[in-house]
N, C-alpha and C. Protein backbone atom coordinates (compact mmCIF):
# COMPACT_ATOMS: atom_id res chain seq x y z
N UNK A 1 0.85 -1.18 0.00
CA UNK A 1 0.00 0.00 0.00
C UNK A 1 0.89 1.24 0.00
N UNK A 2 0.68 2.34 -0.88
CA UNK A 2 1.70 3.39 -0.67
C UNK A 2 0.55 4.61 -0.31
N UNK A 3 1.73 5.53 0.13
CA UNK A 3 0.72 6.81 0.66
C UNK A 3 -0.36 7.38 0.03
N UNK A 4 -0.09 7.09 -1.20
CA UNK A 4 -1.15 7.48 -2.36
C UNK A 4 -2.32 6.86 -2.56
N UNK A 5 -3.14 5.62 -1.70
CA UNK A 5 -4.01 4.79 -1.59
C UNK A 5 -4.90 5.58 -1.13
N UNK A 6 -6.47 5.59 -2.02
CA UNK A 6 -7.36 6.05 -1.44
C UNK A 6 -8.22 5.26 -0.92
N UNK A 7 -8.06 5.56 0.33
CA UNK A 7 -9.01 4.45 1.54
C UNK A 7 -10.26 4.86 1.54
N UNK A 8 -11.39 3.58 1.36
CA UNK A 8 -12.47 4.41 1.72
C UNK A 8 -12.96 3.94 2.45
N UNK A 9 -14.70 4.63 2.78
CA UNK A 9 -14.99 4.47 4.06
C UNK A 9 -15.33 2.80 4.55
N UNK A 10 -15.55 1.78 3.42
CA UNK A 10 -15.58 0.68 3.75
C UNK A 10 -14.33 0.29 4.17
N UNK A 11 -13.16 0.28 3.16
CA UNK A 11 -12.24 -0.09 3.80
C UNK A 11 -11.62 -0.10 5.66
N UNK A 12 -11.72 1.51 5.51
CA UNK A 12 -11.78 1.96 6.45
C UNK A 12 -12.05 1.61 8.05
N UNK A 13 -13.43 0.92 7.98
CA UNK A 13 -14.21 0.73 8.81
C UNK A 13 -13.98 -0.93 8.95
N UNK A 14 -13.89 -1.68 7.97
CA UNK A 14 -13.27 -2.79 7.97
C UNK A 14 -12.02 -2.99 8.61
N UNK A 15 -11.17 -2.33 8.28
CA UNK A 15 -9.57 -2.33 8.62
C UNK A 15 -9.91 -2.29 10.18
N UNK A 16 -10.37 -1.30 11.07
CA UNK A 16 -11.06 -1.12 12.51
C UNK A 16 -11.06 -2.59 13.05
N UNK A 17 -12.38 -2.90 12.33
CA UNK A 17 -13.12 -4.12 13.03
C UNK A 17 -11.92 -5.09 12.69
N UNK A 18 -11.26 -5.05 11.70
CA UNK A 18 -10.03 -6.25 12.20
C UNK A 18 -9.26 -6.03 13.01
N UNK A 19 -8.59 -4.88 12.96
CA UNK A 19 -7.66 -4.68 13.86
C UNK A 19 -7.98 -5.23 14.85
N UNK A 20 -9.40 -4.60 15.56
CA UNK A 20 -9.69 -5.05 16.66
C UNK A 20 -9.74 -6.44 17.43
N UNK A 21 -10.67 -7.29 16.25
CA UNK A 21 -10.86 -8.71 16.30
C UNK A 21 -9.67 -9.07 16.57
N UNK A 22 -8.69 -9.28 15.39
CA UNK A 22 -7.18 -9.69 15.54
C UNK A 22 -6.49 -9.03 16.90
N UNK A 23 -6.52 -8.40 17.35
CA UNK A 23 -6.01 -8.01 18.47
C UNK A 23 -6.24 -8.63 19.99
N UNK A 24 -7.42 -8.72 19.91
CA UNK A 24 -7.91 -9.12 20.60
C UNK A 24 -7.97 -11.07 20.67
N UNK A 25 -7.51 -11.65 19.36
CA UNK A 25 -6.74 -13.23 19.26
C UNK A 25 -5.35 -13.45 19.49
N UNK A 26 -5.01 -11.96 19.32
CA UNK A 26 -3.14 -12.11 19.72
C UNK A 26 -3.14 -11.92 20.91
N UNK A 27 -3.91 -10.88 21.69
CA UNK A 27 -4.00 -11.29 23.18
C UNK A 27 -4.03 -12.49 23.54
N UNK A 28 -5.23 -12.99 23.61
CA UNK A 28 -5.81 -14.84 23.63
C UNK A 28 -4.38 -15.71 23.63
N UNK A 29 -4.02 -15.54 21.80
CA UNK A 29 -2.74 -16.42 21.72
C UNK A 29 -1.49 -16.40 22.97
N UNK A 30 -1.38 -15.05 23.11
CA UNK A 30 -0.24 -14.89 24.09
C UNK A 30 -0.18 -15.89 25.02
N UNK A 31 -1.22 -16.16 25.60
CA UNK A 31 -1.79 -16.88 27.05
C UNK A 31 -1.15 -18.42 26.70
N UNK A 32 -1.05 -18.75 25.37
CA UNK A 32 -0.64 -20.26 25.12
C UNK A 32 0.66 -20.30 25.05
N UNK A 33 1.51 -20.81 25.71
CA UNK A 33 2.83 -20.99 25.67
C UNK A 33 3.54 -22.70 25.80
N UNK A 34 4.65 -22.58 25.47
CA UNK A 34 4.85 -24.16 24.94
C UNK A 34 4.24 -25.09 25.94
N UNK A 35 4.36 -24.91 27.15
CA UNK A 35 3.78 -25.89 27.72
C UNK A 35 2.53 -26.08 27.72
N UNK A 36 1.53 -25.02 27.55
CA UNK A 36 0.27 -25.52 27.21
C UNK A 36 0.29 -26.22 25.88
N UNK A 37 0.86 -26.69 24.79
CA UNK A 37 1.04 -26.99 24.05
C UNK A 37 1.93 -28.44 23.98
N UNK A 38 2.20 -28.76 25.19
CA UNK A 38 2.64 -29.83 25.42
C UNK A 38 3.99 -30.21 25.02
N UNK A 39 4.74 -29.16 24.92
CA UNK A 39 6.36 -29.23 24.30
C UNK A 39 6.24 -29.96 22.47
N UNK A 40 5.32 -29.71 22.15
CA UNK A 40 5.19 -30.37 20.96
C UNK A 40 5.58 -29.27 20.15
N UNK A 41 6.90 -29.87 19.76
CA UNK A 41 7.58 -28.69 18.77
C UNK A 41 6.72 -28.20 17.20
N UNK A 42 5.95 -29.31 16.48
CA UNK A 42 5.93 -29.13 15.69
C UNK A 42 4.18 -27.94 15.88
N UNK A 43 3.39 -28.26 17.01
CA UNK A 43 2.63 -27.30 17.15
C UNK A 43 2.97 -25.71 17.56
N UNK A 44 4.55 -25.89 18.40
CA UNK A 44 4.88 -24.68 19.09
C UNK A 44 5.32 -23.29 17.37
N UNK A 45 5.88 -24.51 16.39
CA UNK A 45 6.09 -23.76 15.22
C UNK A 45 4.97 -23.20 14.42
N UNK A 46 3.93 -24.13 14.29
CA UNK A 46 2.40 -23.64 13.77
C UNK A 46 2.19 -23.00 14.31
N UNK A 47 2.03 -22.75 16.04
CA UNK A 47 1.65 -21.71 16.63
C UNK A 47 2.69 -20.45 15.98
N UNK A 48 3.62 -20.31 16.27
CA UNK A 48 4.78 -18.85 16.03
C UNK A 48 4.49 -18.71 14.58
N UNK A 49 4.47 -19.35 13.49
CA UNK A 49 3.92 -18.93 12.39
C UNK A 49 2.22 -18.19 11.78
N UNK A 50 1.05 -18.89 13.11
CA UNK A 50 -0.03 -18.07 12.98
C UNK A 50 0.25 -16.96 13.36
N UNK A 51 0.79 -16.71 14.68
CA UNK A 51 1.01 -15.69 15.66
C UNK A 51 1.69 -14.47 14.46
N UNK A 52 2.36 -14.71 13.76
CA UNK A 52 3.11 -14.07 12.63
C UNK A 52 2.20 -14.11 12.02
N UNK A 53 1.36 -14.52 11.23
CA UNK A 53 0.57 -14.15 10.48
C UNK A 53 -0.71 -13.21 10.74
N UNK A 54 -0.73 -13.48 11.94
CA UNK A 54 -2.31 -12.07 12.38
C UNK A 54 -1.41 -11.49 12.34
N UNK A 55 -0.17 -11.35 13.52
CA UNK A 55 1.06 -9.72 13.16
C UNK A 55 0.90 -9.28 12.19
N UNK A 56 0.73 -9.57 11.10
CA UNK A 56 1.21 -8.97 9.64
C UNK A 56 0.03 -8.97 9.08
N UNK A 57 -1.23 -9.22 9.82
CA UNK A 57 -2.66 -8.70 8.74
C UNK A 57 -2.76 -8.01 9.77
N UNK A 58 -2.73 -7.88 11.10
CA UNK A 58 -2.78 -6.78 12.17
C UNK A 58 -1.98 -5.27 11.11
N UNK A 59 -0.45 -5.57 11.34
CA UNK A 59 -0.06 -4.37 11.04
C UNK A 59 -0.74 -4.38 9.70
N UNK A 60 -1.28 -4.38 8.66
CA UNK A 60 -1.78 -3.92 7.10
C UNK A 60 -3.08 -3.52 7.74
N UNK A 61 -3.78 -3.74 8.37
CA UNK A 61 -5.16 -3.11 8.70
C UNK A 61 -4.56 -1.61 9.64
N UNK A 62 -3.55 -1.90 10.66
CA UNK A 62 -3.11 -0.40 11.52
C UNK A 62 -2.87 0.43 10.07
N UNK A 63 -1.77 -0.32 8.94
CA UNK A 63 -1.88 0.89 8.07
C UNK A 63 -2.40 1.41 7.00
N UNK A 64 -3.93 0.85 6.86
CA UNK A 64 -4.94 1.28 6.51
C UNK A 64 -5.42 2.33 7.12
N UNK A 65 -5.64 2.08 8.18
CA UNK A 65 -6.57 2.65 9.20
C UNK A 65 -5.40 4.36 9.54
N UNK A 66 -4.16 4.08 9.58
CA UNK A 66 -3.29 5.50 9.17
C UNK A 66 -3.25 6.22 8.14
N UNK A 67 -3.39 5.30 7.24
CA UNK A 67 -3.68 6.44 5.85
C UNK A 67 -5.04 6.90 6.04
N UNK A 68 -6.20 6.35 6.22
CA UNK A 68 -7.57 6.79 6.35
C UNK A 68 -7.23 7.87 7.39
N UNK A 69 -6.67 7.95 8.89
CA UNK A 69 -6.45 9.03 9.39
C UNK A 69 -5.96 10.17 8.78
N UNK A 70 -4.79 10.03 7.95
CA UNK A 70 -4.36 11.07 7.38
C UNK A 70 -4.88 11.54 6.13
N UNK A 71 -5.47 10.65 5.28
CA UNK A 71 -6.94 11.53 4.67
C UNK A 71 -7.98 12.31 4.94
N UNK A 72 -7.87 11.86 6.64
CA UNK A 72 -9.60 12.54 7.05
C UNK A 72 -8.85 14.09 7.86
N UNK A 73 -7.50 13.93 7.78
CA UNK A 73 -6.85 15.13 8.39
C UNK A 73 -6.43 16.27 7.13
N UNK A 74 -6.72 15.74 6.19
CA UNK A 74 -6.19 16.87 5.05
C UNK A 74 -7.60 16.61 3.98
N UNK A 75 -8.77 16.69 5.01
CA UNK A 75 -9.86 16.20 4.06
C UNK A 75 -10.27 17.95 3.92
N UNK A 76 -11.37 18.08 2.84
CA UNK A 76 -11.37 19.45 2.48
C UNK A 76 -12.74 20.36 3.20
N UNK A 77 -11.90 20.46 4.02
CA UNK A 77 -13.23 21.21 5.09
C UNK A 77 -13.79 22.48 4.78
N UNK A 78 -13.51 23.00 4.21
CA UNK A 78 -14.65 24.27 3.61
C UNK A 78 -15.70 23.46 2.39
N UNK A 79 -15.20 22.60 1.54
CA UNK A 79 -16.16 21.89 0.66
C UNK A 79 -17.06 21.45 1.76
N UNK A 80 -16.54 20.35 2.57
CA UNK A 80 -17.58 19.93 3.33
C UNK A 80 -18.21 20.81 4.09
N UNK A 81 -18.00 21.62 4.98
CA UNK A 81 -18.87 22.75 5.60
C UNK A 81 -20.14 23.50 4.79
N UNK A 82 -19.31 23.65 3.53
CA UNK A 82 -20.33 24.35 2.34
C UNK A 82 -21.70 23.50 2.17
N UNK A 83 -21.23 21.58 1.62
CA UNK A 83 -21.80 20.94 1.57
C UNK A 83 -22.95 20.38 2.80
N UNK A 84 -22.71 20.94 3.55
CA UNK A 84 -23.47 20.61 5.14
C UNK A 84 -24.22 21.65 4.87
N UNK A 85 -23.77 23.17 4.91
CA UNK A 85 -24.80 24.03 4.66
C UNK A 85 -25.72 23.88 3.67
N UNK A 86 -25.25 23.59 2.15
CA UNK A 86 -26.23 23.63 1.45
C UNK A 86 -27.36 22.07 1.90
N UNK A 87 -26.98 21.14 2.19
CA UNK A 87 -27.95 20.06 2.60
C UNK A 87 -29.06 20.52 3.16
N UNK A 88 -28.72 21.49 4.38
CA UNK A 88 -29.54 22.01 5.36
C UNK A 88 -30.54 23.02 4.24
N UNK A 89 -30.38 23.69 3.19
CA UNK A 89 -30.68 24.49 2.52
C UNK A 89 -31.39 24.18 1.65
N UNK A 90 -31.48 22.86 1.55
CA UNK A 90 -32.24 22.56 0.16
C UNK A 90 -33.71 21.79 0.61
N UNK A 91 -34.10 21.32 1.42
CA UNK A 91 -35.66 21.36 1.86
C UNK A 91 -36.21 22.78 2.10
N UNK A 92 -35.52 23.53 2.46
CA UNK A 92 -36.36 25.29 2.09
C UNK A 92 -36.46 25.29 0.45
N UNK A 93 -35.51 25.13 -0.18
CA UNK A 93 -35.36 25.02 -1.57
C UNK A 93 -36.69 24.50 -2.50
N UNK A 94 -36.76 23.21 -1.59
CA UNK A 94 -38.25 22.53 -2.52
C UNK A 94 -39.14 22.86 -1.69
N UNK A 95 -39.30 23.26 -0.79
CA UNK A 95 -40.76 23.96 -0.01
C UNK A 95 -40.77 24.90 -1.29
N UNK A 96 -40.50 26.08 -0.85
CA UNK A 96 -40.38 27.59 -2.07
C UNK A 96 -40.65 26.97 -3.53
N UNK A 97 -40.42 26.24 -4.01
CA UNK A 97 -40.01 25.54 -5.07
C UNK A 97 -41.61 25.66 -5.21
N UNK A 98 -42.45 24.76 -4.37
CA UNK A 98 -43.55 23.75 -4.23
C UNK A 98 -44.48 24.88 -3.80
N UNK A 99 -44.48 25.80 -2.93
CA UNK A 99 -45.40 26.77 -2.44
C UNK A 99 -45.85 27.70 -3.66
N UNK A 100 -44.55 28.05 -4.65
CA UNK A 100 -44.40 29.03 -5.52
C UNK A 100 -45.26 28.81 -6.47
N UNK A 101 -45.63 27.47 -6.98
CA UNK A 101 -46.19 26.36 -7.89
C UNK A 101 -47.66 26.37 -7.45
N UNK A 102 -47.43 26.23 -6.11
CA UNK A 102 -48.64 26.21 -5.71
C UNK A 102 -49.74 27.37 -5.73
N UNK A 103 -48.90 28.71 -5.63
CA UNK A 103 -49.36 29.78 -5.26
C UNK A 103 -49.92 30.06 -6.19
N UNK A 104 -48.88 30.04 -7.79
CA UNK A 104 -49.70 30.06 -8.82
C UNK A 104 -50.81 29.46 -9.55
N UNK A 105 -51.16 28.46 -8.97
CA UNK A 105 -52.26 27.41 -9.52
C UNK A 105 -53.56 28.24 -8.66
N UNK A 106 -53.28 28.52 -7.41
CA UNK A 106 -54.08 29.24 -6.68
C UNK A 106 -54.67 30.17 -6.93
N UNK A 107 -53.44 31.17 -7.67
CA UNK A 107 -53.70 32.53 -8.21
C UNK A 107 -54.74 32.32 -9.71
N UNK A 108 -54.49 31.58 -10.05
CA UNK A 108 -55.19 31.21 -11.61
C UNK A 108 -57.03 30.66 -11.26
N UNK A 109 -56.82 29.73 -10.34
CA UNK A 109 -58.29 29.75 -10.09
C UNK A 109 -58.75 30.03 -9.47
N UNK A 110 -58.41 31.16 -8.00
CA UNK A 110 -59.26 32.42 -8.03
C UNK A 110 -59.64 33.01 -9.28
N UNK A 111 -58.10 33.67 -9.92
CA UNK A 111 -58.91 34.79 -11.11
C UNK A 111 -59.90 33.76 -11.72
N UNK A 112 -60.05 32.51 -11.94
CA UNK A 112 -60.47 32.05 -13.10
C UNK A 112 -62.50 31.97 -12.40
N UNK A 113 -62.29 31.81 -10.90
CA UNK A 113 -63.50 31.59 -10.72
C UNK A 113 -64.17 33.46 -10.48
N UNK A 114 -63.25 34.07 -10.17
CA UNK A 114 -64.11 35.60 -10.44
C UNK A 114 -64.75 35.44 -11.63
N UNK A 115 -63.61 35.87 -12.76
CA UNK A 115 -64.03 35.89 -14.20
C UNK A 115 -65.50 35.10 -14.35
N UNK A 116 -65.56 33.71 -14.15
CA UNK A 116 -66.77 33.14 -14.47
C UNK A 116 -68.02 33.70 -14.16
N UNK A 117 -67.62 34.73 -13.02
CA UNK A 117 -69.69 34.89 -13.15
C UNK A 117 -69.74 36.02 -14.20
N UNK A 118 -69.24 36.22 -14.84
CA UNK A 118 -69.08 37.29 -16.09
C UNK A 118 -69.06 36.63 -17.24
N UNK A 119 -67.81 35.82 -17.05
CA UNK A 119 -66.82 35.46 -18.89
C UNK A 119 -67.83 33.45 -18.80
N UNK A 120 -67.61 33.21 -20.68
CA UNK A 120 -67.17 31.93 -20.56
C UNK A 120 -66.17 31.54 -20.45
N UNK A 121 -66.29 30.12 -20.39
CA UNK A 121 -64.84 29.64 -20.26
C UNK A 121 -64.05 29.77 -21.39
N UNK A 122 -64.52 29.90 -22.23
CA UNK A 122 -63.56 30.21 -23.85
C UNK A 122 -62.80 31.73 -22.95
N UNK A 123 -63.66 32.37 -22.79
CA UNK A 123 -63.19 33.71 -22.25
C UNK A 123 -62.30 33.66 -21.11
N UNK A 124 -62.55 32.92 -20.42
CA UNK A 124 -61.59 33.08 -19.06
C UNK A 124 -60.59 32.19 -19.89
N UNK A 125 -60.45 31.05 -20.21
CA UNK A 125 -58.87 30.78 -21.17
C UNK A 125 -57.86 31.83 -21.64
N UNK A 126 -58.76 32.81 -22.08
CA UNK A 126 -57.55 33.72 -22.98
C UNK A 126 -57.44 34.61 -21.84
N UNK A 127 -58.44 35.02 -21.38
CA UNK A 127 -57.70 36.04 -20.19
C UNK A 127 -56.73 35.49 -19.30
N UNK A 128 -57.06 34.39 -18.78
CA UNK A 128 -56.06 33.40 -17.53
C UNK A 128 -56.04 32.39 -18.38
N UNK A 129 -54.84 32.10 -18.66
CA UNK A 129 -54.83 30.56 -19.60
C UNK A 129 -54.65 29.78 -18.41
N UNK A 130 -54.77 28.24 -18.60
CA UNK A 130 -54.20 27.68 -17.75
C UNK A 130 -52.73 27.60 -17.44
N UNK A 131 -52.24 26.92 -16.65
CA UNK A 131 -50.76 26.99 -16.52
C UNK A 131 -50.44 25.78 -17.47
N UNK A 132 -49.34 25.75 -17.96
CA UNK A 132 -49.29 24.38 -19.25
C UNK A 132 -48.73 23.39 -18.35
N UNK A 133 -48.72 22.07 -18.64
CA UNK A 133 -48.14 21.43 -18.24
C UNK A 133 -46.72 21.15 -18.35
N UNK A 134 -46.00 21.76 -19.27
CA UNK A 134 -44.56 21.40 -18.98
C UNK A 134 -44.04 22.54 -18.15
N UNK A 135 -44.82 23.77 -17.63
CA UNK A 135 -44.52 24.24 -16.55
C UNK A 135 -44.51 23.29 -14.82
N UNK A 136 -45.30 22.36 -15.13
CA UNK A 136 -45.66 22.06 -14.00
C UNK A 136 -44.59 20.82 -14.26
N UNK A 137 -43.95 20.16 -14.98
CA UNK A 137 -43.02 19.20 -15.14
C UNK A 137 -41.68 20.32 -14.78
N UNK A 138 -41.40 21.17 -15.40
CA UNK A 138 -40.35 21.99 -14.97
C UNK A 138 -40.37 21.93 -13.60
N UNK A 139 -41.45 22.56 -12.84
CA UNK A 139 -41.37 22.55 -11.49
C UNK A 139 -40.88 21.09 -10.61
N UNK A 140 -41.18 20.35 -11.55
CA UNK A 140 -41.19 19.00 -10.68
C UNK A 140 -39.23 18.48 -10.83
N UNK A 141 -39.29 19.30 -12.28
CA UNK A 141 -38.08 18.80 -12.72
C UNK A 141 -36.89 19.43 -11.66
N UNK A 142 -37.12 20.78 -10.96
CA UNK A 142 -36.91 21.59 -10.29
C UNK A 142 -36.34 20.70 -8.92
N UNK A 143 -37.80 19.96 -8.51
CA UNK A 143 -37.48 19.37 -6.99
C UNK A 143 -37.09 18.33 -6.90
N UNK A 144 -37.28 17.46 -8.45
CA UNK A 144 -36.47 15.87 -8.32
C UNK A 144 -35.11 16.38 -8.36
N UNK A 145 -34.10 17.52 -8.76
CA UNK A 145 -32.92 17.77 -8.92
C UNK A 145 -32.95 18.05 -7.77
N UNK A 146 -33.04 18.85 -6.82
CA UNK A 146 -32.98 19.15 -5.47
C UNK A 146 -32.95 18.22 -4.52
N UNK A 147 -33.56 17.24 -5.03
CA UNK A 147 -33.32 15.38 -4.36
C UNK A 147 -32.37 15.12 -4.44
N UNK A 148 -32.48 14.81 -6.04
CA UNK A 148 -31.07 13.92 -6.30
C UNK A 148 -29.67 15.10 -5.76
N UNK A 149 -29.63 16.34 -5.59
CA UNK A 149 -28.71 17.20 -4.97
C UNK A 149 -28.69 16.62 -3.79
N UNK A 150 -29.55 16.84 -3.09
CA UNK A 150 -29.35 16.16 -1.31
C UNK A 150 -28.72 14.82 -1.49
N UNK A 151 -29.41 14.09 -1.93
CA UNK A 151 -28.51 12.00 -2.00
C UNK A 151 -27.22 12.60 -2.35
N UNK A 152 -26.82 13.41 -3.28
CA UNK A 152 -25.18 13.47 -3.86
C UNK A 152 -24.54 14.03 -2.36
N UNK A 153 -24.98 15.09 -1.75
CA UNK A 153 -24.62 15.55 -0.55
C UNK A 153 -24.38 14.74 0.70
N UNK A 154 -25.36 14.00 0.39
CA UNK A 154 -25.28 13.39 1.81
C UNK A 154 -24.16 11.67 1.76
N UNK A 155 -23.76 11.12 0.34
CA UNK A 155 -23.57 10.43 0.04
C UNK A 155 -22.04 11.07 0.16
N UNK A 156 -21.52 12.33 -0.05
CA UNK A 156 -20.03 13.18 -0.13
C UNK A 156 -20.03 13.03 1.59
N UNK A 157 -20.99 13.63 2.34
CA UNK A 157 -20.54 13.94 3.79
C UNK A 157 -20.50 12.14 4.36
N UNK A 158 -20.72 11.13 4.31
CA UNK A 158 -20.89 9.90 4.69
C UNK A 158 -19.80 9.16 3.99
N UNK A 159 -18.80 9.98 3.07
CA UNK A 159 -17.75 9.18 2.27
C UNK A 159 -16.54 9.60 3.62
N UNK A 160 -16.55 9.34 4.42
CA UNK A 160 -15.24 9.73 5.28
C UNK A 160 -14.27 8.60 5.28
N UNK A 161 -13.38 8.17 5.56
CA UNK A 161 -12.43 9.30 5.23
C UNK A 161 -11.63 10.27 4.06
N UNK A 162 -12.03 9.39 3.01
CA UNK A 162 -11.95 9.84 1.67
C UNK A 162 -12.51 11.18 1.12
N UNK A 163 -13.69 11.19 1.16
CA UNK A 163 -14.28 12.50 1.25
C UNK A 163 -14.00 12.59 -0.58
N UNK A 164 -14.70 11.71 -1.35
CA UNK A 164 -14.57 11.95 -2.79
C UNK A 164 -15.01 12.93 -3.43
N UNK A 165 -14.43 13.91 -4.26
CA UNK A 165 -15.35 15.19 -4.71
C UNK A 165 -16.07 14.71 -5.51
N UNK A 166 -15.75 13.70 -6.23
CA UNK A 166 -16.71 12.96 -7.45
C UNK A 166 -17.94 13.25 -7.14
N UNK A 167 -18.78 12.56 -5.70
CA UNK A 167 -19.76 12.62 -5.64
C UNK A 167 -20.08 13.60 -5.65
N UNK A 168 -19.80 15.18 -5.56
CA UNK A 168 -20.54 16.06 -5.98
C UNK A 168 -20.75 16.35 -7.04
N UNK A 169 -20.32 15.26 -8.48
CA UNK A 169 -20.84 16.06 -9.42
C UNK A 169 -22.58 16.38 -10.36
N UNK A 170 -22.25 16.72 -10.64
CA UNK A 170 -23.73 17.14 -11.10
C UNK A 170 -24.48 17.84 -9.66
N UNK A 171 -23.77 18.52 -8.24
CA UNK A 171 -24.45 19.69 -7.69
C UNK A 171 -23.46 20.89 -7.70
N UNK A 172 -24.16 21.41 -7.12
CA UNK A 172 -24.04 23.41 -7.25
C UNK A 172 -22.85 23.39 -6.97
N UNK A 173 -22.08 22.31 -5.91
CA UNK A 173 -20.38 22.26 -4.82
C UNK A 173 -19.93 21.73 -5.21
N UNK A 174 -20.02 21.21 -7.04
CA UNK A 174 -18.80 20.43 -7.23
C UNK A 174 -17.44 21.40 -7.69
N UNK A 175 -16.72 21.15 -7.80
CA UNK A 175 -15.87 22.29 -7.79
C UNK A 175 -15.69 23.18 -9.57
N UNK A 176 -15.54 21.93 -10.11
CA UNK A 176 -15.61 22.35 -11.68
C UNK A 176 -16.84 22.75 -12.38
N UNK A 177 -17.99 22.70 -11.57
CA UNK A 177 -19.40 23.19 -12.09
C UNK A 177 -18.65 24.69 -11.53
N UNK A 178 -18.40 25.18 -10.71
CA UNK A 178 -18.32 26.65 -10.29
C UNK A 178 -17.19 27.48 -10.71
N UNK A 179 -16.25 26.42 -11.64
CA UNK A 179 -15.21 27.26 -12.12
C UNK A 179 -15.09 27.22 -13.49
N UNK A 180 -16.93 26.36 -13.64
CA UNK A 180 -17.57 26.73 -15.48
C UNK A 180 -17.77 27.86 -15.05
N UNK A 181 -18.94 27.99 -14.04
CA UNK A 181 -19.66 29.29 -14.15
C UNK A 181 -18.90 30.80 -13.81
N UNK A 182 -17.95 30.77 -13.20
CA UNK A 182 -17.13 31.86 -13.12
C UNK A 182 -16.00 32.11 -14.48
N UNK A 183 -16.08 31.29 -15.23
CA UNK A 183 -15.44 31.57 -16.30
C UNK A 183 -16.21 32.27 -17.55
């Protein structure tokens, strides 16, 4: 494994639970010594060769579990802070989104039921048309992106220690969407 390994959060979390497990059998093992083993050389060698072998998946999980530390120490904390804020930001997002939509459907059939004790309906059409429907798909198109924004968000803040920017792409925080738009 070289420093350049990107650990992720499975790994990560895996590497842990071995360490631990294994650690906790090399304890255990310690406790057996040749004489519990009955001076039987050829078990005392199987034993010193397992004993060596958790050592050495022990230490590859400790240095997993160090590189994952030192990823999550040079992980990019203003992205993520940003990304926490906007999470928090985007159920106001599709409320407003959804109220706005709403307001207007509202606004249309009030006017539309004034008009009627006057106009026909041929008449109230052209004065208040209805709202079309690919307005109302826009809108929708509006809050399924605002979804799928939150899953990308919440899927970036839950990537620890790695902290992949990938997953932000296709939202507002990925980094190269904002250095299209400033260009």
């Amino acid at each position: 494994m070289t420093k350049n390994t990107i650990i992720s959060p499975v790994q990560y979390r895996a590497a842990h639970n071995a360490a631990t497990c294994i650690n906790g059998a090399l304890a255990s093992l310690q406790r057996i010594d040749d004489q519990t083993l009955n001076q039987n050389a050829d078990a005392i060698a199987k034993m010193a060769d397992f004993k060596q072998l958790l050592t050495s998946v022990y230490d590859q999980n400790k240095e997993i579990i160090a590189l994952g530390d030192k990823q999550y120490e040079s992980r990019p904390l203003e992205l993520i802070n940003k990304a926490a804020s906007r999470l928090n930001q985007i159920p106001r997002d599709i409320e407003l989104e959804q109220k706005t939509f709403a307001a207007r459907l509202d606004t249309r059939r009030q006017k539309a039921e004034e008009l009627g004790k006057r106009f026909s309906e041929a008449e109230i059409e052209k004065i208040v048309p209805h709202i079309p429907k690919s307005e109302a798909d826009a809108s929708a198109a509006i809050i399924a992106g605002l979804k799928a924004e939150a899953e990308a968000i919440k899927a970036f803040l839950g990537d620890s220690p790695r902290f992949s920017v990938e997953l932000l792409k296709n939202t507002s925080l990925y980094p190269l969407n904002n250095a299209e738009e400033a260009a």
